[in-house]
ModelCIF file with pLDDT and N, C-alpha, C, O atoms, coordinates in Angstrom:
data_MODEL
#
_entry.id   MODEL 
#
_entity.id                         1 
_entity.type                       polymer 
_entity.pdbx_number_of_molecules   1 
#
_entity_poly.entity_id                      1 
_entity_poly.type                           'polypeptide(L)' 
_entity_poly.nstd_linkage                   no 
_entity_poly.nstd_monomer                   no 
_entity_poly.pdbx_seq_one_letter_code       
;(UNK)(UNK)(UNK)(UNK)(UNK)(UNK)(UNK)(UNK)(UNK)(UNK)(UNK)(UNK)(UNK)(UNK)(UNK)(UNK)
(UNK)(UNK)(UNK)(UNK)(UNK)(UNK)(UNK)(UNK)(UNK)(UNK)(UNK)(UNK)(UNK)(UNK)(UNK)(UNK)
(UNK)(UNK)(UNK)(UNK)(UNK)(UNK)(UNK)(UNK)(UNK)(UNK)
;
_entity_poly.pdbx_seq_one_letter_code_can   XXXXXXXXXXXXXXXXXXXXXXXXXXXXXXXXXXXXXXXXXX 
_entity_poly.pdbx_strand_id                 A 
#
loop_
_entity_poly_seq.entity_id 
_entity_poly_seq.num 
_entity_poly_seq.mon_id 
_entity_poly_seq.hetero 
1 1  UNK n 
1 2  UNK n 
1 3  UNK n 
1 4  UNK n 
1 5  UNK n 
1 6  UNK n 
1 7  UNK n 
1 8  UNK n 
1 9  UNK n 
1 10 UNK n 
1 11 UNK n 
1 12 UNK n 
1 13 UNK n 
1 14 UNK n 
1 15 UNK n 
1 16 UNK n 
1 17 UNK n 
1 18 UNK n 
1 19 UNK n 
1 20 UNK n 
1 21 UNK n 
1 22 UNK n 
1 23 UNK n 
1 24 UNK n 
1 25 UNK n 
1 26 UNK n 
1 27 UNK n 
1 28 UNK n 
1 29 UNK n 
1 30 UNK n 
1 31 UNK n 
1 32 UNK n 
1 33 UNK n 
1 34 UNK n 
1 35 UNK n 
1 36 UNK n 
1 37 UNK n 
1 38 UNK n 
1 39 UNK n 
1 40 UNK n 
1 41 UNK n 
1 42 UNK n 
#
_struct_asym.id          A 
_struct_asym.entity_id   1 
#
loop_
_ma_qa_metric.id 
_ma_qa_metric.mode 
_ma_qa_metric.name 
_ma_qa_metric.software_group_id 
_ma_qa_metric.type 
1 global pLDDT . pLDDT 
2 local  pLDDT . pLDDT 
#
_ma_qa_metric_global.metric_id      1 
_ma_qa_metric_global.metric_value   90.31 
_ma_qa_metric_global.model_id       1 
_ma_qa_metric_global.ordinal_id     1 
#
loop_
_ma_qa_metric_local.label_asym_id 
_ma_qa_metric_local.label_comp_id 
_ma_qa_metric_local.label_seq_id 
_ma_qa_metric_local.metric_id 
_ma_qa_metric_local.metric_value 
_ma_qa_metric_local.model_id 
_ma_qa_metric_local.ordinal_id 
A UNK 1  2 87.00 1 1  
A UNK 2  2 86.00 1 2  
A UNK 3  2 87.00 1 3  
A UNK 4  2 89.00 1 4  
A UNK 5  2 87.00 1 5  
A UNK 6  2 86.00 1 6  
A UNK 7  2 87.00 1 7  
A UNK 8  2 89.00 1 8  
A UNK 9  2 86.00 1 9  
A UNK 10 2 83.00 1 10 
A UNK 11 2 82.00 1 11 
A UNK 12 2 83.00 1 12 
A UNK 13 2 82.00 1 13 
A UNK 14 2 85.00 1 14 
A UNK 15 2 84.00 1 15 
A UNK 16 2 88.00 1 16 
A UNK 17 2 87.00 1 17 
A UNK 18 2 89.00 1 18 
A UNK 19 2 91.00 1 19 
A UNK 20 2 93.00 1 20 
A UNK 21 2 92.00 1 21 
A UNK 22 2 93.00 1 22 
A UNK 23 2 94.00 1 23 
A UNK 24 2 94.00 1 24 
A UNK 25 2 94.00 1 25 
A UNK 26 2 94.00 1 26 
A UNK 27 2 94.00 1 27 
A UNK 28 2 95.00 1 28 
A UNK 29 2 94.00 1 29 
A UNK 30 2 95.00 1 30 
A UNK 31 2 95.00 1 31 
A UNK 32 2 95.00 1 32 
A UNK 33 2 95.00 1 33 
A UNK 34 2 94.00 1 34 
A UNK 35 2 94.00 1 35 
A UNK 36 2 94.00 1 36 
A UNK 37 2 94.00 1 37 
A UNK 38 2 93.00 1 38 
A UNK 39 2 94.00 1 39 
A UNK 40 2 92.00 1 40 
A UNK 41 2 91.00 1 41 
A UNK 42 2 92.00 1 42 
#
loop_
_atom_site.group_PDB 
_atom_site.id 
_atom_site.type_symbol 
_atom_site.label_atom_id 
_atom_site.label_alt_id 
_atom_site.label_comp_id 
_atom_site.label_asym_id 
_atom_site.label_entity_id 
_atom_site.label_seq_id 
_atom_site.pdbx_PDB_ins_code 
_atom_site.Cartn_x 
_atom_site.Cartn_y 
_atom_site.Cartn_z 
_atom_site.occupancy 
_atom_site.B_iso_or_equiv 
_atom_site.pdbx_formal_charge 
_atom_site.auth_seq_id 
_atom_site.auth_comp_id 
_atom_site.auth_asym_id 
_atom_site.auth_atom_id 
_atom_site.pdbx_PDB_model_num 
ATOM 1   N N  . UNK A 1 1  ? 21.049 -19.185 -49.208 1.00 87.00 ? 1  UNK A N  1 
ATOM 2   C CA . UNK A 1 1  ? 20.982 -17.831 -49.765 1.00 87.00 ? 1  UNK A CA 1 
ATOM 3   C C  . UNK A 1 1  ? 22.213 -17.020 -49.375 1.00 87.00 ? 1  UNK A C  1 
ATOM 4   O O  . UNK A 1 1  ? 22.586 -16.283 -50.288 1.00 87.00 ? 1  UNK A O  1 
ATOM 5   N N  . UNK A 1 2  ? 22.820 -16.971 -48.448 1.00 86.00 ? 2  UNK A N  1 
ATOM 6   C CA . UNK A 1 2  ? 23.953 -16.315 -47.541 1.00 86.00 ? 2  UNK A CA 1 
ATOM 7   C C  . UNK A 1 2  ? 25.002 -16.950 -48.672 1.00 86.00 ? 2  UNK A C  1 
ATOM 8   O O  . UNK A 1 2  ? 25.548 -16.262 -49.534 1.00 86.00 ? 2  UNK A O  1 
ATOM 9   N N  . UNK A 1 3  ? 25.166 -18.241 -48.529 1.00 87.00 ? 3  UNK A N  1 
ATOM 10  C CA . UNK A 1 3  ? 26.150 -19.184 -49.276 1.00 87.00 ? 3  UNK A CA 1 
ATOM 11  C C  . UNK A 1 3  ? 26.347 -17.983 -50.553 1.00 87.00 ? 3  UNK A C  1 
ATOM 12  O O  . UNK A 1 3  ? 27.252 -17.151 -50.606 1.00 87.00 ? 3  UNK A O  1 
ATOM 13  N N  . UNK A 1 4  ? 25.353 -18.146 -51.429 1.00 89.00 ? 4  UNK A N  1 
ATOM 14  C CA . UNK A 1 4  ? 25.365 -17.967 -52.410 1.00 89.00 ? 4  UNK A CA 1 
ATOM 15  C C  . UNK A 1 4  ? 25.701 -16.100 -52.749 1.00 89.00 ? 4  UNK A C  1 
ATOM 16  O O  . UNK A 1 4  ? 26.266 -15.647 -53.745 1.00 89.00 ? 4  UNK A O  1 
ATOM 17  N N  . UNK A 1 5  ? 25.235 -15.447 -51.766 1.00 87.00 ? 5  UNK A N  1 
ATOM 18  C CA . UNK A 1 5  ? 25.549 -14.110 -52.051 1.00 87.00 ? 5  UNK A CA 1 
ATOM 19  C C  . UNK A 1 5  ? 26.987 -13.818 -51.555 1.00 87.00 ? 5  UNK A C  1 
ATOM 20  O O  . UNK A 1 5  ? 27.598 -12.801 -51.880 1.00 87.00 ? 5  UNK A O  1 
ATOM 21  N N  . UNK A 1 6  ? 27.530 -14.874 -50.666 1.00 86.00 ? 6  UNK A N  1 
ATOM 22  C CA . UNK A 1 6  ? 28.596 -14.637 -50.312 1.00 86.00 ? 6  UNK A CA 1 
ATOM 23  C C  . UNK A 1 6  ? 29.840 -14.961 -51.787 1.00 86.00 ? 6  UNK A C  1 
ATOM 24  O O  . UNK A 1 6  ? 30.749 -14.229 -52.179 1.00 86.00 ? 6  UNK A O  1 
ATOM 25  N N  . UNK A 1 7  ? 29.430 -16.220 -52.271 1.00 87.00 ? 7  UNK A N  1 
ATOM 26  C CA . UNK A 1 7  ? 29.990 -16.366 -53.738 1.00 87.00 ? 7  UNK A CA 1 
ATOM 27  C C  . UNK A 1 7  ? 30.384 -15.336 -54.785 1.00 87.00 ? 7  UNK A C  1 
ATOM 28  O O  . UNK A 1 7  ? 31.459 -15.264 -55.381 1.00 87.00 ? 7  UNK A O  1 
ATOM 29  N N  . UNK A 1 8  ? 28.980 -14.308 -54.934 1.00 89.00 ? 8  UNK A N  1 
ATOM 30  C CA . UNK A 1 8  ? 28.924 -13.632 -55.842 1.00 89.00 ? 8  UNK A CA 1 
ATOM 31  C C  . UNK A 1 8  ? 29.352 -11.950 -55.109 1.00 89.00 ? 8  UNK A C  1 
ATOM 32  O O  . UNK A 1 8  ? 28.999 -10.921 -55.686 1.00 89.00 ? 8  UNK A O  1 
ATOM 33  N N  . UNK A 1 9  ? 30.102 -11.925 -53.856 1.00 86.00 ? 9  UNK A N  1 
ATOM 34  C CA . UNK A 1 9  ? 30.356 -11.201 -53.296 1.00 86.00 ? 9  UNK A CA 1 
ATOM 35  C C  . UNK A 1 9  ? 32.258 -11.198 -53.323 1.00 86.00 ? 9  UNK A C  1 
ATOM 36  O O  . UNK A 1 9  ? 33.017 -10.248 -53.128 1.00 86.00 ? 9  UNK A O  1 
ATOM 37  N N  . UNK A 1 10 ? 32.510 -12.340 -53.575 1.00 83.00 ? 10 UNK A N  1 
ATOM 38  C CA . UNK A 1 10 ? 33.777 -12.930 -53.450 1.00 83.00 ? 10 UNK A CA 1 
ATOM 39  C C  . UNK A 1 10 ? 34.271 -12.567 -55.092 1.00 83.00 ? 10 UNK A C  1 
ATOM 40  O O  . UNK A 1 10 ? 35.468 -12.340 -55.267 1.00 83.00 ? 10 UNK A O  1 
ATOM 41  N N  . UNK A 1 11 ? 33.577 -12.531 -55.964 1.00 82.00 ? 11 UNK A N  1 
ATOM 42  C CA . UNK A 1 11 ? 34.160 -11.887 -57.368 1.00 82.00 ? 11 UNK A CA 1 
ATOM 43  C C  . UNK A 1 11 ? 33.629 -13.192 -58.351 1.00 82.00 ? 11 UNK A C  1 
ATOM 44  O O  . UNK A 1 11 ? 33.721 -13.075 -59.573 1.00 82.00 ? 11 UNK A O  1 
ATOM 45  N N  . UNK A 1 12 ? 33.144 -14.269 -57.823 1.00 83.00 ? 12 UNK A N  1 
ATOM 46  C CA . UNK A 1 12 ? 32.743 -15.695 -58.795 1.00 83.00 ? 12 UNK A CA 1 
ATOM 47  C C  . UNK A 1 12 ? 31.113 -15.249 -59.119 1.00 83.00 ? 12 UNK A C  1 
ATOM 48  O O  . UNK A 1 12 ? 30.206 -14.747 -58.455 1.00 83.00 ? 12 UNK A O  1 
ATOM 49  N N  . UNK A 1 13 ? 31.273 -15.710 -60.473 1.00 82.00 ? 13 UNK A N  1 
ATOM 50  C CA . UNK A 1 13 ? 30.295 -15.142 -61.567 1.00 82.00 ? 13 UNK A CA 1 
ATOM 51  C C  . UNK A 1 13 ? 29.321 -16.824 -61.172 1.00 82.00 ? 13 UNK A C  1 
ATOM 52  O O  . UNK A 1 13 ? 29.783 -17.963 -61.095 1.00 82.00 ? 13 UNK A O  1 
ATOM 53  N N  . UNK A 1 14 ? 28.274 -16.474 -61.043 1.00 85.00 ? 14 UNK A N  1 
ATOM 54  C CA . UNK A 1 14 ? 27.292 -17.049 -61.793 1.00 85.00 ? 14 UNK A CA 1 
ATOM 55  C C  . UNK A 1 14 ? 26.839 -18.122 -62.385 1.00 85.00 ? 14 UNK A C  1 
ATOM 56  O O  . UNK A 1 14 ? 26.329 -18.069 -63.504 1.00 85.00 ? 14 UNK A O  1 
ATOM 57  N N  . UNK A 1 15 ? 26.997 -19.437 -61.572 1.00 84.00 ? 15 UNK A N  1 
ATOM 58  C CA . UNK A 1 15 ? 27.287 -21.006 -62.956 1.00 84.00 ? 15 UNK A CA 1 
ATOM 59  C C  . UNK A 1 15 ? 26.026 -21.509 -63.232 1.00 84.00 ? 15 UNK A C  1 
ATOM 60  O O  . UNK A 1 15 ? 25.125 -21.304 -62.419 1.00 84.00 ? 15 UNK A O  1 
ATOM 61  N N  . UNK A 1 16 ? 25.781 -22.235 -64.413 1.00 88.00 ? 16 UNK A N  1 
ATOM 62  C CA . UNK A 1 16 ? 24.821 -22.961 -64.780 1.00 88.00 ? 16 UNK A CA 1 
ATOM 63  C C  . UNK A 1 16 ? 24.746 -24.051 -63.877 1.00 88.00 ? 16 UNK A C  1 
ATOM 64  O O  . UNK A 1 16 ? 23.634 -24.545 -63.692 1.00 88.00 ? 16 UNK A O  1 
ATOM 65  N N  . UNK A 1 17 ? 25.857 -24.574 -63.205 1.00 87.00 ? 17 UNK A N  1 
ATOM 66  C CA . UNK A 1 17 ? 25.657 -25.880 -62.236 1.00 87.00 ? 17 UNK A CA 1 
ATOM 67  C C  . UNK A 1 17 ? 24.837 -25.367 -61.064 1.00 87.00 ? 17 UNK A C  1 
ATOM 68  O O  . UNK A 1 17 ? 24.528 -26.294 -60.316 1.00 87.00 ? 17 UNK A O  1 
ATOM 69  N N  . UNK A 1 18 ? 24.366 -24.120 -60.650 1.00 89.00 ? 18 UNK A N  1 
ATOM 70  C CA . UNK A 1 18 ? 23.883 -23.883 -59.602 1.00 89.00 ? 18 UNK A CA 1 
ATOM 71  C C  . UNK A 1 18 ? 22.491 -24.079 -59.723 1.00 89.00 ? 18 UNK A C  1 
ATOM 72  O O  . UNK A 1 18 ? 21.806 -23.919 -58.712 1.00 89.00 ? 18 UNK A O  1 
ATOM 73  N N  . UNK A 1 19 ? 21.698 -24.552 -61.296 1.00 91.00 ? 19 UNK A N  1 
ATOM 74  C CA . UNK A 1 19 ? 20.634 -25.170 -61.508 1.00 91.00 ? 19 UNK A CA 1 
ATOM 75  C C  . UNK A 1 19 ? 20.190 -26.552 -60.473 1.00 91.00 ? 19 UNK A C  1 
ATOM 76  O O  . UNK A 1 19 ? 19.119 -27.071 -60.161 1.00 91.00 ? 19 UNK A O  1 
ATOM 77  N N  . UNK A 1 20 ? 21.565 -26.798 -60.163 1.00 93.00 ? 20 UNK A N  1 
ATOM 78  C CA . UNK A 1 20 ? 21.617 -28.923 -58.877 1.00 93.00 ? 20 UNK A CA 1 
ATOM 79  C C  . UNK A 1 20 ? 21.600 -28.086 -57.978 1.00 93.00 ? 20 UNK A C  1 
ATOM 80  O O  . UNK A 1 20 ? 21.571 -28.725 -56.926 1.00 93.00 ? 20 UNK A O  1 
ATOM 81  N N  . UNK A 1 21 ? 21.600 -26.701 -57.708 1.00 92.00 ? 21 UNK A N  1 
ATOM 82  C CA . UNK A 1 21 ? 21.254 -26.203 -55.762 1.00 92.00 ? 21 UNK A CA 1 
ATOM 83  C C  . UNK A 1 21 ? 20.099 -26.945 -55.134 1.00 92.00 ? 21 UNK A C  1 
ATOM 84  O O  . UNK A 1 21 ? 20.190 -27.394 -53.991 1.00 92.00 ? 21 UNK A O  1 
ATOM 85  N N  . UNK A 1 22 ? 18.697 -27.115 -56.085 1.00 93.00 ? 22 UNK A N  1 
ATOM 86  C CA . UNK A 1 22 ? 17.565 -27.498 -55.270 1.00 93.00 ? 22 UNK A CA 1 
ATOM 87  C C  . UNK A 1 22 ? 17.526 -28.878 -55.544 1.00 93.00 ? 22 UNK A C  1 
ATOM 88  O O  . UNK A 1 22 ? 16.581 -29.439 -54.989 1.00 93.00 ? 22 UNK A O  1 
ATOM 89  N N  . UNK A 1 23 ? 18.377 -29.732 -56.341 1.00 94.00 ? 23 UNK A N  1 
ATOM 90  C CA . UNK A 1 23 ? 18.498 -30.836 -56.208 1.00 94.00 ? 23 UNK A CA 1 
ATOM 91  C C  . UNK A 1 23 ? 19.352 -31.126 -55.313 1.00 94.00 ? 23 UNK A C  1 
ATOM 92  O O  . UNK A 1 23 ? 18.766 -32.127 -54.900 1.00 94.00 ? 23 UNK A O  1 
ATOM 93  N N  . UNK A 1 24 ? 20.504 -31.046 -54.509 1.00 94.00 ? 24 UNK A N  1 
ATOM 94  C CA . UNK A 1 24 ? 20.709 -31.053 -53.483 1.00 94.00 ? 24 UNK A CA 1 
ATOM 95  C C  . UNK A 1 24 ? 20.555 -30.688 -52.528 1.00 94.00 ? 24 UNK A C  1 
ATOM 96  O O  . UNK A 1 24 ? 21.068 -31.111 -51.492 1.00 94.00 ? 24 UNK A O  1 
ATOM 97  N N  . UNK A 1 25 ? 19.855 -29.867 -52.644 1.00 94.00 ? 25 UNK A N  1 
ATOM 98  C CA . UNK A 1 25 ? 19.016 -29.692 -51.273 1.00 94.00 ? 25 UNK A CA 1 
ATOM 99  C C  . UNK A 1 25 ? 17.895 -30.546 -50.784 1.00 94.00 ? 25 UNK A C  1 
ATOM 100 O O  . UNK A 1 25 ? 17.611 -30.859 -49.628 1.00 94.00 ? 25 UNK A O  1 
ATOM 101 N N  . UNK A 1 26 ? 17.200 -30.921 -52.150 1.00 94.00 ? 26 UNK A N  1 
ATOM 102 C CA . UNK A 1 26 ? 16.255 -32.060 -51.276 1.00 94.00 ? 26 UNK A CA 1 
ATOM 103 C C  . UNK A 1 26 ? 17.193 -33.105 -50.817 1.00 94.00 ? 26 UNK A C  1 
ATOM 104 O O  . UNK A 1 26 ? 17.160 -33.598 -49.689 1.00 94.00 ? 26 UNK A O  1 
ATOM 105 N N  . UNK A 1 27 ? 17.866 -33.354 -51.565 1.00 94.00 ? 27 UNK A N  1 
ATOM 106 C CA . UNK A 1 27 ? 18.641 -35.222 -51.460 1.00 94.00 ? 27 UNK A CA 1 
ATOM 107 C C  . UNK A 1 27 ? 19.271 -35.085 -50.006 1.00 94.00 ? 27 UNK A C  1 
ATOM 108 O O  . UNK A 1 27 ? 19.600 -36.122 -49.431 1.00 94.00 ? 27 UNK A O  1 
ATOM 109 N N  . UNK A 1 28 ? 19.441 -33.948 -49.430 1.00 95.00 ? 28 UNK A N  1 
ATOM 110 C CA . UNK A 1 28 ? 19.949 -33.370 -47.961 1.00 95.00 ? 28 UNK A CA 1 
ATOM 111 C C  . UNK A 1 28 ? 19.117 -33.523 -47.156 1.00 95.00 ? 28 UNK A C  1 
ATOM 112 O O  . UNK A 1 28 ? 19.305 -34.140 -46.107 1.00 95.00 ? 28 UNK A O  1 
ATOM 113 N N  . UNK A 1 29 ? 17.655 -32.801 -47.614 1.00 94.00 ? 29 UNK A N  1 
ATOM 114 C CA . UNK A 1 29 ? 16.624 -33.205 -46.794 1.00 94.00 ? 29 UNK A CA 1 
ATOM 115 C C  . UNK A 1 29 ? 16.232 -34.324 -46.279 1.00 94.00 ? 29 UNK A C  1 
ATOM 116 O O  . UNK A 1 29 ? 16.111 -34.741 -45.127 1.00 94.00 ? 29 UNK A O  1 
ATOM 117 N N  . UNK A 1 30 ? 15.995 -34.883 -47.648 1.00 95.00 ? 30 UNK A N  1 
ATOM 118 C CA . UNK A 1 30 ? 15.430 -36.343 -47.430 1.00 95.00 ? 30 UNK A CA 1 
ATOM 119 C C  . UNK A 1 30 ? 16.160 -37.555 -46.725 1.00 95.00 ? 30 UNK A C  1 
ATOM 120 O O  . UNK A 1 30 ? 15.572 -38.520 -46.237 1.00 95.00 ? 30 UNK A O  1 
ATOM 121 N N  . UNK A 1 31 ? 17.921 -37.308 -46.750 1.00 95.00 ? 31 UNK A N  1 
ATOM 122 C CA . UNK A 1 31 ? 18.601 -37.748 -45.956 1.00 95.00 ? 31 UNK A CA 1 
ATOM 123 C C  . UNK A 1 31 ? 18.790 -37.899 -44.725 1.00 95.00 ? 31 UNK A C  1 
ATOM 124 O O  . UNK A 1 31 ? 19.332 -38.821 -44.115 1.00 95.00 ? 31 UNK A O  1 
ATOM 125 N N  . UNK A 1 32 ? 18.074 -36.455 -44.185 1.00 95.00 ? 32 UNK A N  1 
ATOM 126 C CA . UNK A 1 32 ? 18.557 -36.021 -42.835 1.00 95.00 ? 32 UNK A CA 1 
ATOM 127 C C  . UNK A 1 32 ? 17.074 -36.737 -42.186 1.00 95.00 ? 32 UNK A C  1 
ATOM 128 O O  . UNK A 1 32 ? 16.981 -37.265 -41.078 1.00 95.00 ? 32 UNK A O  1 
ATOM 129 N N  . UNK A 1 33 ? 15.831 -36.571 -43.334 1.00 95.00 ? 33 UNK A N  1 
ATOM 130 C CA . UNK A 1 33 ? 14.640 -37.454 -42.771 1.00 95.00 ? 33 UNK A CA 1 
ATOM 131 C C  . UNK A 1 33 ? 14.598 -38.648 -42.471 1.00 95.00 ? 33 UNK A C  1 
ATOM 132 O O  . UNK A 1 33 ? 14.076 -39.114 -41.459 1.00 95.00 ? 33 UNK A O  1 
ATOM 133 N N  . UNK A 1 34 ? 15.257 -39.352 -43.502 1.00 94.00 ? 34 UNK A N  1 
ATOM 134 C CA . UNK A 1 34 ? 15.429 -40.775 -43.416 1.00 94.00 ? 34 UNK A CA 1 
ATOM 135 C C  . UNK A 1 34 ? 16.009 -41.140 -42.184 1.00 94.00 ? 34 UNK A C  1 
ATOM 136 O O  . UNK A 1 34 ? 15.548 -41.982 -41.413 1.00 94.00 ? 34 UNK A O  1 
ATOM 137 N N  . UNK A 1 35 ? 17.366 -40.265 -41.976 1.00 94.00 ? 35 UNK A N  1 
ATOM 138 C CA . UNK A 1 35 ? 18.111 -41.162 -40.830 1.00 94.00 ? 35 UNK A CA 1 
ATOM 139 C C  . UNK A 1 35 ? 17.147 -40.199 -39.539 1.00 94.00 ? 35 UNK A C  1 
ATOM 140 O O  . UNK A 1 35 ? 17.442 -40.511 -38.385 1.00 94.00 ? 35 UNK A O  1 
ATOM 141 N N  . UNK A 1 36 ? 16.344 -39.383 -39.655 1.00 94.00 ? 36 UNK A N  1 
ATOM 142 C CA . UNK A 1 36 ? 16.029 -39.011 -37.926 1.00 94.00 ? 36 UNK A CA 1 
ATOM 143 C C  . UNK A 1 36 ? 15.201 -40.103 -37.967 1.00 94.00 ? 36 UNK A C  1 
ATOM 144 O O  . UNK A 1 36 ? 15.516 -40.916 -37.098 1.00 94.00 ? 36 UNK A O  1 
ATOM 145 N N  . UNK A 1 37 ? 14.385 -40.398 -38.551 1.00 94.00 ? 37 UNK A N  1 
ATOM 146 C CA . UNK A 1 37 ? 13.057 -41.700 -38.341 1.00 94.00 ? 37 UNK A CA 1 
ATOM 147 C C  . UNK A 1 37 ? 13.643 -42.632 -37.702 1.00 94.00 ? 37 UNK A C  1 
ATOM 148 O O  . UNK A 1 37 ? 13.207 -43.146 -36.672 1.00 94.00 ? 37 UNK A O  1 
ATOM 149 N N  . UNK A 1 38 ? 14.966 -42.998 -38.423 1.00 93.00 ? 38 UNK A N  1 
ATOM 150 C CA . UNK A 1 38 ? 15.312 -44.219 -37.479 1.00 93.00 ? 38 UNK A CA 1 
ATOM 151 C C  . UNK A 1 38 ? 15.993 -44.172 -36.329 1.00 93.00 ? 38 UNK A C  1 
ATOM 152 O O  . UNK A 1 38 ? 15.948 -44.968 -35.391 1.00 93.00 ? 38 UNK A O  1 
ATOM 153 N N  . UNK A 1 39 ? 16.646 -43.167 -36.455 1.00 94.00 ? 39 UNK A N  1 
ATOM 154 C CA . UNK A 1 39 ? 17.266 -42.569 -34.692 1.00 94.00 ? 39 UNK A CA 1 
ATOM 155 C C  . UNK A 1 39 ? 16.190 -42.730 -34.318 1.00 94.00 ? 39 UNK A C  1 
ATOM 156 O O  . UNK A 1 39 ? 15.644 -43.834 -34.311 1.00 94.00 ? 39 UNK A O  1 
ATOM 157 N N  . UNK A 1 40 ? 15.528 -41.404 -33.834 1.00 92.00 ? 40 UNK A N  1 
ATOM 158 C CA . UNK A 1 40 ? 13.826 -41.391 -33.534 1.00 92.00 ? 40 UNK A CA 1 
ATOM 159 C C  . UNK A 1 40 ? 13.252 -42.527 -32.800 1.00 92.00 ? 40 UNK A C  1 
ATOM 160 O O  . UNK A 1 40 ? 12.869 -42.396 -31.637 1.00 92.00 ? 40 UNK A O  1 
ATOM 161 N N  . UNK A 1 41 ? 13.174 -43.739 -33.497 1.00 91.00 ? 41 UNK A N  1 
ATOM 162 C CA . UNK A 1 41 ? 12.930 -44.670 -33.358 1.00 91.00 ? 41 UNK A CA 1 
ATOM 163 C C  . UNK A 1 41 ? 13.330 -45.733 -32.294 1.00 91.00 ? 41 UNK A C  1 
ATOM 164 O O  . UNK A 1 41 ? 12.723 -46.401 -31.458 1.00 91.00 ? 41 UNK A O  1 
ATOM 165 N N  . UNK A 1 42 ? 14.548 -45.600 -32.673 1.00 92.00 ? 42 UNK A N  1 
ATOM 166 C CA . UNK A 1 42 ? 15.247 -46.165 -31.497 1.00 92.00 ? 42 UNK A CA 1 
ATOM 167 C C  . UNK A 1 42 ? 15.480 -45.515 -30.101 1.00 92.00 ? 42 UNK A C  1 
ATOM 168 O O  . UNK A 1 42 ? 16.089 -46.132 -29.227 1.00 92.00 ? 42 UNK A O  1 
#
């Protein structure tokens, strides 16, 4: 959220690509899950 108000604070308008924000955000998530399990683990 910061990210993003900081963007539109900076003078950059608005993109349709910012529709993939919550798709990368899971694929981040789920990344960071995957690898703690196996740290974790070990």
């Amino acid at each position: 959220a910061i990210l993003c108000a900081w963007t539109l604070a900076a003078g950059r308008p608005v993109r349709l690509s910012w529709l993939w924000l919550p798709v990368l955000f899971i694929l981040n998530a789920l990344f960071a899950f995957l690898v703690s399990i196996g740290i974790a683990s070990l």
